[in-house]
Protein backbone atom coordinates (compact mmCIF):
# COMPACT_ATOMS: atom_id res chain seq x y z
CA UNK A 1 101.68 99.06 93.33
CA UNK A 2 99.25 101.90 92.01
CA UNK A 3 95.59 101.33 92.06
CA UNK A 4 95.89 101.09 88.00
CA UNK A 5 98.19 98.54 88.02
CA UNK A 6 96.65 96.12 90.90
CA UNK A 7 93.14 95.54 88.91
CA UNK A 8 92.17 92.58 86.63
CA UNK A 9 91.92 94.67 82.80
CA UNK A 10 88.68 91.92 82.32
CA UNK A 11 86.98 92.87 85.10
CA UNK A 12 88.10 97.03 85.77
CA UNK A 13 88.24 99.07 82.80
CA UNK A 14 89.79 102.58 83.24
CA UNK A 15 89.33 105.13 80.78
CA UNK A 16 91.84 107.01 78.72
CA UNK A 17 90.39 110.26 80.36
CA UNK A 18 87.15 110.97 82.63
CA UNK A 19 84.08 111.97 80.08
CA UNK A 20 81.10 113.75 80.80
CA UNK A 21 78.01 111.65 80.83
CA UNK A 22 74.58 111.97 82.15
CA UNK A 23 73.03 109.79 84.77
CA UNK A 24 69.83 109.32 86.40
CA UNK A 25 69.54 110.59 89.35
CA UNK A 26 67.14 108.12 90.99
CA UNK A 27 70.31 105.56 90.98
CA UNK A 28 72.66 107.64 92.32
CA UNK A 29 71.56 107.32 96.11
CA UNK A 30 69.27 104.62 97.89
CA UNK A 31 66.51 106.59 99.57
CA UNK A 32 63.89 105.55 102.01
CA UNK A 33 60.56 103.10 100.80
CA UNK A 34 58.35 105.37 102.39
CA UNK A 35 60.25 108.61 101.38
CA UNK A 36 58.87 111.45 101.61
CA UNK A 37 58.13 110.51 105.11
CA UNK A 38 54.25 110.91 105.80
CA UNK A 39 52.61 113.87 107.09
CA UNK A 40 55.82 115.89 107.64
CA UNK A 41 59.14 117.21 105.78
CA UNK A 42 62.61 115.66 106.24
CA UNK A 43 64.72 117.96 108.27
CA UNK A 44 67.02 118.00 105.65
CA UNK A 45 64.65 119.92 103.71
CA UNK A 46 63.84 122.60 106.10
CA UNK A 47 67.40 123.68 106.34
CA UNK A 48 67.42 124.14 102.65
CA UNK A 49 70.17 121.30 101.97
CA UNK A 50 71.81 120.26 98.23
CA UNK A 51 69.55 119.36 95.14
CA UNK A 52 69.39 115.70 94.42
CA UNK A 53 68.19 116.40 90.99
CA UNK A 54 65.15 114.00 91.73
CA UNK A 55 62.86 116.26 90.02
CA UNK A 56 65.05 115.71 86.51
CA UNK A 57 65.36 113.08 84.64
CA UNK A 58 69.31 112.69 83.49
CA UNK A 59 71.95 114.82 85.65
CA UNK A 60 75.48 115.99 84.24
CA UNK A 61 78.24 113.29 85.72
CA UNK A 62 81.92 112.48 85.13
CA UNK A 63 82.70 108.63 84.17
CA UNK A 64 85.90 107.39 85.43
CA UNK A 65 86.12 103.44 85.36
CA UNK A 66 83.62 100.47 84.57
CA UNK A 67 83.57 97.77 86.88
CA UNK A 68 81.87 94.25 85.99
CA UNK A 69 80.15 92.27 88.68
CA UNK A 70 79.54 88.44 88.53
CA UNK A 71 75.60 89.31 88.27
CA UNK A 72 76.40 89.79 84.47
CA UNK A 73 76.74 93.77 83.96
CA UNK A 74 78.78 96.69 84.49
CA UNK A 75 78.75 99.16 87.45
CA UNK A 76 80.55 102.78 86.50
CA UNK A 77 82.44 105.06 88.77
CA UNK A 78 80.86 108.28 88.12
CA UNK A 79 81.46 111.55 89.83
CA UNK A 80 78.72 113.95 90.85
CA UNK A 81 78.58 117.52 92.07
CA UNK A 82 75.45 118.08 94.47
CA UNK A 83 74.95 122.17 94.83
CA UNK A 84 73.18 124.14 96.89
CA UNK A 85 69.79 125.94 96.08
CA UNK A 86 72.11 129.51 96.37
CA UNK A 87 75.34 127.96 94.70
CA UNK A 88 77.25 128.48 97.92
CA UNK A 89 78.21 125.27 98.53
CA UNK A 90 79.01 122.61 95.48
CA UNK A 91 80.01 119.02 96.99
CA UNK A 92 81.36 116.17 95.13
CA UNK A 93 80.60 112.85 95.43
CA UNK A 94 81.88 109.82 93.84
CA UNK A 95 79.08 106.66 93.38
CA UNK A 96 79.18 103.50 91.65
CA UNK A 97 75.79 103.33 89.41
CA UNK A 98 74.19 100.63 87.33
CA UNK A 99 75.04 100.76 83.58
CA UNK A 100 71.72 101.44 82.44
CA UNK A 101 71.38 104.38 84.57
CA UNK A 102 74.05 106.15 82.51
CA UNK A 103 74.10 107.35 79.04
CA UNK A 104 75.78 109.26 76.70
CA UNK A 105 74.82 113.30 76.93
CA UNK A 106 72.30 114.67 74.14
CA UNK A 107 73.36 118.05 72.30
């Protein structure tokens, strides 16, 4: 059986076709309580690394699927390219996020 075809429709709902949304980027990924860490920088910032997008409020995102969860809402499968400060390197991630952290994206 495809993935499609083994899902309750009430609880999964695919789209027709991904869509571009926007998403905030604070939901994407869980970070530390105490992050930035105190009194020094993350190694992962002194090699450079990708941009989070932290510093922006809504980031460009593909929606796939919604997913609802017995807490009473809707989780969406969104995809995400992180990039590189130079634009070497352009990584995709995929991440279920909260459905108030995604919107609709403004002209």
């Amino acid at each position: 059986m495809t993935e499609r075809a083994n899902h309750n429709p009430a609880m999964m709902r695919w789209l027709p076709c991904p869509r571009p949304v926007q998403v905030d980027p604070r939901a994407v990924l869980v970070l530390p309580r105490d992050w930035p860490p105190p009194n020094r920088r993350a190694l992962g910032v002194l090699a450079g690394g990708v941009d989070l997008g932290l510093d922006k409020e809504w980031i460009p995102a593909t929606l796939h699927r919604w997913l609802r969860v017995r807490l009473g809402f809707w989780l969406g499968e969104l995809e995400i390219e992180l990039v590189s400060p130079n634009n070497q390197l352009r990584v995709p991630i995929r991440q279920w996020v909260h459905q108030h952290a995604i919107r609709e994206p403004h002209p």
